[in-house]
N, C-alpha and C. Protein backbone atom coordinates (compact mmCIF):
# COMPACT_ATOMS: atom_id res chain seq x y z
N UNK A 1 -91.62 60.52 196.84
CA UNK A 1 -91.49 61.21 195.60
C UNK A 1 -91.13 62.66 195.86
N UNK A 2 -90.55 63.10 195.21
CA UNK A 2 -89.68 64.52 195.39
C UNK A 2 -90.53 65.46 194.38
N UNK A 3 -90.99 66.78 195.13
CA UNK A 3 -91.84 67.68 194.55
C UNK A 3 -90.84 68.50 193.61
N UNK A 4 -91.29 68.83 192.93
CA UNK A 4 -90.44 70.00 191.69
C UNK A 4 -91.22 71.28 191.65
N UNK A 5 -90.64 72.35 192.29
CA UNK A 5 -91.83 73.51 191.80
C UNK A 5 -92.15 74.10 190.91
N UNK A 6 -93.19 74.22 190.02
CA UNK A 6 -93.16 74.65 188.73
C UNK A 6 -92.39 75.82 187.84
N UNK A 7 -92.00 76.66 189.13
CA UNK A 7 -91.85 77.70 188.53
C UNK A 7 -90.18 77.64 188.13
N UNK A 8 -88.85 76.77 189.12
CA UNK A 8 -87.83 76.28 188.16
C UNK A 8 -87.77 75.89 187.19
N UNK A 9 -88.79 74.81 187.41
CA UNK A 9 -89.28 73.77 185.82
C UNK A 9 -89.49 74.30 184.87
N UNK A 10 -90.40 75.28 184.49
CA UNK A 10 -90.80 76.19 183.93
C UNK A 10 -89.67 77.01 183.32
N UNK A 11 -89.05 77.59 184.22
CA UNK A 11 -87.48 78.65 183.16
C UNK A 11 -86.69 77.57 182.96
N UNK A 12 -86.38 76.16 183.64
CA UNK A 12 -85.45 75.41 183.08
C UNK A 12 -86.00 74.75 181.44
N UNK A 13 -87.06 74.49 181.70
CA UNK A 13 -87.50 74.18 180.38
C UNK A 13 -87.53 75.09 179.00
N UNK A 14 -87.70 76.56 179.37
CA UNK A 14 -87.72 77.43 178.58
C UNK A 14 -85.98 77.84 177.99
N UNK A 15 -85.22 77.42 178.92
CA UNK A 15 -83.94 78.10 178.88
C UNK A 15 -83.37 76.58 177.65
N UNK A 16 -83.82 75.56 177.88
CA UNK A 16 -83.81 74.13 177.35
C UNK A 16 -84.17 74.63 175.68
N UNK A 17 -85.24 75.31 175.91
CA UNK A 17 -85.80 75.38 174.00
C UNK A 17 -85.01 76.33 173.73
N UNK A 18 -85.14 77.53 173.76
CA UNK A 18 -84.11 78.33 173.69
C UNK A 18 -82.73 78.44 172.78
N UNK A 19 -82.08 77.05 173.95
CA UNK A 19 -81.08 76.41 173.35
C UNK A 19 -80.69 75.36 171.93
N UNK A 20 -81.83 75.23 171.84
CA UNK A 20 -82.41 74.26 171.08
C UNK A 20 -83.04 75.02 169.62
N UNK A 21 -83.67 76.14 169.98
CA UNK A 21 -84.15 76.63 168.92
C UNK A 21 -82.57 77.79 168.42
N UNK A 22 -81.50 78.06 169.04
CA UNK A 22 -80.48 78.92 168.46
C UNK A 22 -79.49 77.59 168.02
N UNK A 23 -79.87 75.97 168.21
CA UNK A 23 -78.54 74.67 167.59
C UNK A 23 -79.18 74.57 165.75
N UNK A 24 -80.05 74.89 165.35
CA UNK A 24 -80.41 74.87 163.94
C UNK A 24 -79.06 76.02 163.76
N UNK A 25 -79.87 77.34 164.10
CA UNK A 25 -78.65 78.25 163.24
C UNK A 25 -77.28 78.17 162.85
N UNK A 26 -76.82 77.37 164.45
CA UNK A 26 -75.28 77.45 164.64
C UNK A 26 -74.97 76.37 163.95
N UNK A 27 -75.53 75.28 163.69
CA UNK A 27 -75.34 74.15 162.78
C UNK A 27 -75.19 74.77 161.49
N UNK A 28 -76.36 75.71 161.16
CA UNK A 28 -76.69 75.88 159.62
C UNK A 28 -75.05 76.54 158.68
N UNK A 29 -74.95 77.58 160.08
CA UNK A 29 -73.69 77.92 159.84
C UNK A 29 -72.56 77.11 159.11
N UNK A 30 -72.36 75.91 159.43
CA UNK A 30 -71.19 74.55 159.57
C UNK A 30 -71.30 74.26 157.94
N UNK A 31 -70.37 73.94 156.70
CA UNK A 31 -70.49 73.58 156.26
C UNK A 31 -70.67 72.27 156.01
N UNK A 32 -71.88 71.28 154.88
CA UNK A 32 -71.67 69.93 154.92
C UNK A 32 -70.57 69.53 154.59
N UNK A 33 -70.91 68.63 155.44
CA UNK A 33 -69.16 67.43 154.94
C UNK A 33 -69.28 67.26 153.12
N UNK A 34 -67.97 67.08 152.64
CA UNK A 34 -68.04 66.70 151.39
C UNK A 34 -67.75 65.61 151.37
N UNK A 35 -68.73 64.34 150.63
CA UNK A 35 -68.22 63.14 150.18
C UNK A 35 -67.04 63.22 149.55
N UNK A 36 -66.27 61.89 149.71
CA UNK A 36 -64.96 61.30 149.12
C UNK A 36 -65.24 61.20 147.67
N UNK A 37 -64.36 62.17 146.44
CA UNK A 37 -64.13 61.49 145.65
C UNK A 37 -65.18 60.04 145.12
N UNK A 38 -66.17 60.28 144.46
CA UNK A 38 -66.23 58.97 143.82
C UNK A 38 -64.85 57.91 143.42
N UNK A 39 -64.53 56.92 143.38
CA UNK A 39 -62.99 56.54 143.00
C UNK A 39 -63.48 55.83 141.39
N UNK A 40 -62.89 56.22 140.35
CA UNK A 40 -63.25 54.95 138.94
C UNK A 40 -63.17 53.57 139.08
N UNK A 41 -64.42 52.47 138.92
CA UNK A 41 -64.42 51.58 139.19
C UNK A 41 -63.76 50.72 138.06
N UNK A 42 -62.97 49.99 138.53
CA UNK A 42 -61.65 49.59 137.73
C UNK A 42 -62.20 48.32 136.75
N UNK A 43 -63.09 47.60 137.51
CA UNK A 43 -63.60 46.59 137.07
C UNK A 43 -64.92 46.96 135.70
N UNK A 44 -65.26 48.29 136.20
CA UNK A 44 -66.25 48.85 134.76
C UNK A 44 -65.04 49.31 133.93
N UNK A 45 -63.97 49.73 134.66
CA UNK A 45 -63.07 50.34 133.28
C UNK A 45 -62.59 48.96 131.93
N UNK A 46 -62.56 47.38 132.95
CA UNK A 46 -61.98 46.36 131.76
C UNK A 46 -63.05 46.14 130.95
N UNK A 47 -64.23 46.25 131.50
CA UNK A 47 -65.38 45.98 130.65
C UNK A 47 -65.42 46.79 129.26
N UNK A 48 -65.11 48.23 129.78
CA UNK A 48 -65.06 49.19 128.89
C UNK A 48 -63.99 48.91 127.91
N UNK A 49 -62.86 48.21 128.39
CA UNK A 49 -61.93 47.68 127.21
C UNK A 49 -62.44 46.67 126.22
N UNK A 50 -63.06 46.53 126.34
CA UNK A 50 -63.76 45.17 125.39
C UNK A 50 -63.78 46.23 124.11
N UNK A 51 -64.53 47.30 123.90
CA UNK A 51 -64.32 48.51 122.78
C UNK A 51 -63.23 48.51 121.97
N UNK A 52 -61.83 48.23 122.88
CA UNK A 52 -60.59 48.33 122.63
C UNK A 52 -59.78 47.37 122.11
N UNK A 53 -60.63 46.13 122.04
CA UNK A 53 -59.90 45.29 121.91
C UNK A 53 -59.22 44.39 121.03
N UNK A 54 -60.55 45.06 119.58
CA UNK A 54 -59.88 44.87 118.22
C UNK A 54 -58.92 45.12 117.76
N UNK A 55 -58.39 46.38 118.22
CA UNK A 55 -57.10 46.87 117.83
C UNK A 55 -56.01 46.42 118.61
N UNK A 56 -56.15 46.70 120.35
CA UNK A 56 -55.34 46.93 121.50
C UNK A 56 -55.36 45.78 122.11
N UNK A 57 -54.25 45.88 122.84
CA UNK A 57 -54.05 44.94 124.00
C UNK A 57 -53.11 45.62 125.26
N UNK A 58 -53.59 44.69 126.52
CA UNK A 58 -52.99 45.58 127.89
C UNK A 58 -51.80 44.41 128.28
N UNK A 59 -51.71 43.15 128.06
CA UNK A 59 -50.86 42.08 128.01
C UNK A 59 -49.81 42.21 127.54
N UNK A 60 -48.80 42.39 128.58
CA UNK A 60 -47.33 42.95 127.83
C UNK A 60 -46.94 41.73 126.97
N UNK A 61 -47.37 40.48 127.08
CA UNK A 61 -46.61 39.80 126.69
C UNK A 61 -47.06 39.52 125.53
N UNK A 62 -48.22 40.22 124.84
CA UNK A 62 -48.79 39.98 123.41
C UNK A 62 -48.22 41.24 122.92
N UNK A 63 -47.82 40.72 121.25
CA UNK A 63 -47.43 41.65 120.30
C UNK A 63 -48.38 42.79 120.30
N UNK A 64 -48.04 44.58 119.61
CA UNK A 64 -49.11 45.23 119.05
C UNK A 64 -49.80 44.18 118.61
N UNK A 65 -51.16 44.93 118.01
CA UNK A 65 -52.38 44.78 117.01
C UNK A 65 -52.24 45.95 115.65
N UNK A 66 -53.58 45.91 115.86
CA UNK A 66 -53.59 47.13 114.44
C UNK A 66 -53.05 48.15 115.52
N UNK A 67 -53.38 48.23 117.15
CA UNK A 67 -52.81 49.85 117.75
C UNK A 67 -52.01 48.97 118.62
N UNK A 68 -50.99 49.99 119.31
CA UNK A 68 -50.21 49.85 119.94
C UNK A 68 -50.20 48.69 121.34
N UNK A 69 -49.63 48.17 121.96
CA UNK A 69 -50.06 47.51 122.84
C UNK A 69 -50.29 48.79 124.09
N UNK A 70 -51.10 48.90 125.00
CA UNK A 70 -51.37 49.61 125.43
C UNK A 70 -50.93 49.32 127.08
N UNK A 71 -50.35 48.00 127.63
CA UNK A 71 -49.82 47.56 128.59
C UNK A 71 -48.83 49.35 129.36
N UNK A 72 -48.87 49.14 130.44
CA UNK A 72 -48.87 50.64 131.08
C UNK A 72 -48.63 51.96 130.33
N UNK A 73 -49.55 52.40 129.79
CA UNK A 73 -49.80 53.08 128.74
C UNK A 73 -49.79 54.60 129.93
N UNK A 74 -50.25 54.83 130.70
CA UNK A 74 -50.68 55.81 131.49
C UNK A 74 -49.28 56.43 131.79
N UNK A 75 -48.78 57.64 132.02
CA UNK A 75 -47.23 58.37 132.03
C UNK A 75 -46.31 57.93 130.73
N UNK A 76 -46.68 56.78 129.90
CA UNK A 76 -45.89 56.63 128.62
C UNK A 76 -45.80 58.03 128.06
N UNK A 77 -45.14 58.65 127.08
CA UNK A 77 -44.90 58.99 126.25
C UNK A 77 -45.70 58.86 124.86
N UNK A 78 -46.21 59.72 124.36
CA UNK A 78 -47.39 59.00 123.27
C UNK A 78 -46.36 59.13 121.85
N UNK A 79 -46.98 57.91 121.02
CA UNK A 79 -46.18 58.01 120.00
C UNK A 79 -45.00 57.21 119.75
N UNK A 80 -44.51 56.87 121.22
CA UNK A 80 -42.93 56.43 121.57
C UNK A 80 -42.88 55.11 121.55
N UNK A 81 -43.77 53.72 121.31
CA UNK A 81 -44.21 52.40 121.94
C UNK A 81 -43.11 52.10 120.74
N UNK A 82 -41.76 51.41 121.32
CA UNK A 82 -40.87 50.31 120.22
C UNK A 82 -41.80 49.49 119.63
N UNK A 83 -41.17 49.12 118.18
CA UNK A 83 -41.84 48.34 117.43
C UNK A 83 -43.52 48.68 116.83
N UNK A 84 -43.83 49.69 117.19
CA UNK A 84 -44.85 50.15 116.43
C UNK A 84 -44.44 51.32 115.64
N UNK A 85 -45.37 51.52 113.87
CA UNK A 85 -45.57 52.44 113.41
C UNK A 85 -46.45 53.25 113.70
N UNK A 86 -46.42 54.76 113.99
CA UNK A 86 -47.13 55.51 114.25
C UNK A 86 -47.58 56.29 113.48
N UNK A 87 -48.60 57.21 113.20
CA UNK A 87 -48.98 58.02 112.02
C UNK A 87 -48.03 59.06 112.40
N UNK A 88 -47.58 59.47 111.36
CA UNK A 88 -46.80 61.19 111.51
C UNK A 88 -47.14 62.10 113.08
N UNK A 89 -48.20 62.12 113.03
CA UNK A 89 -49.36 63.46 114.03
C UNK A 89 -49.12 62.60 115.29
N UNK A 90 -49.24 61.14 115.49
CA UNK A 90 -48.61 60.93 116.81
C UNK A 90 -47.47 60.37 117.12
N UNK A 91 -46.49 60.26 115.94
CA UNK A 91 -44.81 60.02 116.33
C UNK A 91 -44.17 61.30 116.41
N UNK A 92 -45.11 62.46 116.38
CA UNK A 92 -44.59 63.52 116.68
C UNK A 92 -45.14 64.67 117.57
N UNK A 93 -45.54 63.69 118.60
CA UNK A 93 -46.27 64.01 119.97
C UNK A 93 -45.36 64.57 120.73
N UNK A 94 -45.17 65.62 121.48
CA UNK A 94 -44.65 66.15 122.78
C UNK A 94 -45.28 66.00 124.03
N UNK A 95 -46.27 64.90 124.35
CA UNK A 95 -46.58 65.10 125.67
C UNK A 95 -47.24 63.36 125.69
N UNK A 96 -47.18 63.14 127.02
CA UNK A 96 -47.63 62.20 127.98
C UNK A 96 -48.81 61.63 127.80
N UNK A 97 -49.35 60.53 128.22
CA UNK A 97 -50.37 60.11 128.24
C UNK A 97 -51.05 59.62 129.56
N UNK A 98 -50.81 61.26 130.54
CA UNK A 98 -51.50 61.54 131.53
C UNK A 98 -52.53 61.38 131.56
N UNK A 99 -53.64 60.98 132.80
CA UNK A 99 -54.74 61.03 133.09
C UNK A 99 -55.72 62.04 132.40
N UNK A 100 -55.41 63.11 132.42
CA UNK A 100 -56.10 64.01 131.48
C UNK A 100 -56.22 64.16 130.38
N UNK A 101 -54.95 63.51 129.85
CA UNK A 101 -54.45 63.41 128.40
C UNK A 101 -55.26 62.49 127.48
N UNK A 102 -55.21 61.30 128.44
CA UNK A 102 -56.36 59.84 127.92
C UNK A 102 -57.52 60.13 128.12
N UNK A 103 -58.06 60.98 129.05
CA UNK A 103 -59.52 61.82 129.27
C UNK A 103 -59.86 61.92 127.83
N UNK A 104 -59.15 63.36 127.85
CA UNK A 104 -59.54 63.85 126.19
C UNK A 104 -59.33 63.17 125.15
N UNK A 105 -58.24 62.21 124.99
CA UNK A 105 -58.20 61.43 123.83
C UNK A 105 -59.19 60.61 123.79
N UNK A 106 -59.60 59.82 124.51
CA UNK A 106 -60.57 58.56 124.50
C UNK A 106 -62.35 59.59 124.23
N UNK A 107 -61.91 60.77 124.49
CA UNK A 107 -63.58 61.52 124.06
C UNK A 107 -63.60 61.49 122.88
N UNK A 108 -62.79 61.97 122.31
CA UNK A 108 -62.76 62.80 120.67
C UNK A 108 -60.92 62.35 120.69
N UNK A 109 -60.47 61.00 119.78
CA UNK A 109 -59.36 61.41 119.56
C UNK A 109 -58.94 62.28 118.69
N UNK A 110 -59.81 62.66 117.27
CA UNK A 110 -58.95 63.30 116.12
C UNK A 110 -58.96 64.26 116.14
N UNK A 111 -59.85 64.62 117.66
CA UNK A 111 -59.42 66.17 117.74
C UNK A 111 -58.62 66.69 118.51
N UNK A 112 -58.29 65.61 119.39
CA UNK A 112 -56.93 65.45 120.74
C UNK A 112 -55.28 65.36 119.31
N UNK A 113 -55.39 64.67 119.07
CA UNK A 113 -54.24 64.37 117.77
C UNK A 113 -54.82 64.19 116.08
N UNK A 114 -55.55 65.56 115.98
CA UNK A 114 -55.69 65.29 114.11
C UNK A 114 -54.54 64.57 113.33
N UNK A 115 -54.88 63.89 112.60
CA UNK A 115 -54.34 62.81 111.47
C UNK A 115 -53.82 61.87 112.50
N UNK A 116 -54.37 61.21 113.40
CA UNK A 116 -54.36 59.80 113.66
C UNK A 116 -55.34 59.11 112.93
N UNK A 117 -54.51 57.74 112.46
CA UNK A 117 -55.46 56.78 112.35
C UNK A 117 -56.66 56.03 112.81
N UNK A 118 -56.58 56.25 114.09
CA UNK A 118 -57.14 55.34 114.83
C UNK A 118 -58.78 55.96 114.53
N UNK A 119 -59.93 55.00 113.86
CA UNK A 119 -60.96 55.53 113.67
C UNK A 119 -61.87 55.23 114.64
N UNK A 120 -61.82 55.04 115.58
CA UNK A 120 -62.63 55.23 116.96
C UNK A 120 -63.29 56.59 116.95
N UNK A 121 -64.41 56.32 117.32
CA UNK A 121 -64.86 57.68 117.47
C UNK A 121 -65.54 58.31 118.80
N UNK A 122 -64.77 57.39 119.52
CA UNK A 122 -64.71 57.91 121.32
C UNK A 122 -65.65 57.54 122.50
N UNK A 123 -65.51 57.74 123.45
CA UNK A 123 -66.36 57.41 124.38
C UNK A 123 -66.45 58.74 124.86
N UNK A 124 -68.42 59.31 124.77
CA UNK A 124 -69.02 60.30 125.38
C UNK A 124 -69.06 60.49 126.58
N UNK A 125 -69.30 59.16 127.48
CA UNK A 125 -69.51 59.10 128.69
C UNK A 125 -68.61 59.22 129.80
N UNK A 126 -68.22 60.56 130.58
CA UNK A 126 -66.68 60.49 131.33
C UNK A 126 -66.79 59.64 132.37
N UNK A 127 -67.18 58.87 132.51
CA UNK A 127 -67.68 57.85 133.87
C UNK A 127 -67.04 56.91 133.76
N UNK A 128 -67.48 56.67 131.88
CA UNK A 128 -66.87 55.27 131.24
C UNK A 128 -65.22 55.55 130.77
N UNK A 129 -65.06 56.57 130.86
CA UNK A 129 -63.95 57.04 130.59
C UNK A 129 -62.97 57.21 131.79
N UNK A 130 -62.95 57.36 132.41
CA UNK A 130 -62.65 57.57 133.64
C UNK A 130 -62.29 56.12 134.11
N UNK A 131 -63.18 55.08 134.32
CA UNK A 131 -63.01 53.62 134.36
C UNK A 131 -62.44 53.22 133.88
N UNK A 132 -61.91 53.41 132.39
CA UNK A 132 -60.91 52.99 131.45
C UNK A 132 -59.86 53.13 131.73
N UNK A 133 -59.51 54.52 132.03
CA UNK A 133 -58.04 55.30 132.40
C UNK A 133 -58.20 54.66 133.65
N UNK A 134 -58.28 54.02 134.48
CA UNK A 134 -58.30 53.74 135.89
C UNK A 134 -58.08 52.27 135.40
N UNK A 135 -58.99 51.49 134.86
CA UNK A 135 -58.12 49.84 134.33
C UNK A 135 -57.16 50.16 133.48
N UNK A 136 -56.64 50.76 132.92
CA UNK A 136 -55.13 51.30 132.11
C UNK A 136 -54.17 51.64 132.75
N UNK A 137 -54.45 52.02 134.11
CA UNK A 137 -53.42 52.02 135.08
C UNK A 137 -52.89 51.13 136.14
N UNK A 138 -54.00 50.33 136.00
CA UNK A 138 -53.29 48.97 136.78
C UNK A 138 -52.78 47.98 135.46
N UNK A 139 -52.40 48.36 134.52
CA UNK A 139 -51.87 46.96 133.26
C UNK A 139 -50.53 47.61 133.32
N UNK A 140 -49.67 46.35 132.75
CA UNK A 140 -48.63 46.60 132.59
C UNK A 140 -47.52 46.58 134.05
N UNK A 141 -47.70 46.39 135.18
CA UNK A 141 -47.14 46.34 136.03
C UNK A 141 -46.87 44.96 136.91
């Protein structure tokens, strides 16, 4: 057996904590990693269509309803769907029905487009909202 004399042992061990007590700081320094993006779960978003479904449909191959067919609805043009009538306030829409766009509409539409018809009176929850616009983007393709 091989002797160790204490007194190496001793500063090697000390030089050991040392090191050990300055790896907290230099860590602390490091920012945490940021989780990925939650992603909208697509499969809560069809569920969430069930809401939708009196009026709407995502099935290109079914006529409108009382609303528009909504089959790739996401980068459409709002207002613009052939063969539907639109109220005044959204056949005379200037913008898209971007991700952000369907955000806010699906919260509060009549305040996204006053004098639409559509008497929905929104989904509070951006989670559930979010899920929606995320199954609205896989229809139609």
């Amino acid at each position: 057996m091989t002797r160790v004399h204490p007194a190496p042992l001793a500063a090697a061990l000390a030089g050991a904590a040392l090191a050990l007590a300055a790896l907290p700081a230099a860590t602390a320094a490091q920012p945490a990693p940021v989780a990925p993006a939650a992603r909208p779960d697509v499969a809560k978003g069809k569920a969430q269509f069930a809401r939708c479904m009196a009026c709407h449909s995502v099935d290109p191959a079914k006529p409108r309803g009382i609303g528009p067919n909504l089959a790739g609805v996401v980068g459409r043009a709002a207002g613009k769907q052939p063969g539907f009538k639109y109220t005044p306030a959204l056949a005379g829409a200037r913008f898209k029905w971007t991700p952000e766009k369907l955000d806010a509409f699906i919260a509060k539409p009549r305040e996204v487009v006053p004098g639409t018809n559509m008497v929905f009176a929104g989904i509070a929850d951006p989670a559930a909202r979010k899920a929606l616009i995320a199954y609205l983007g896989t229809t139609g393709k």
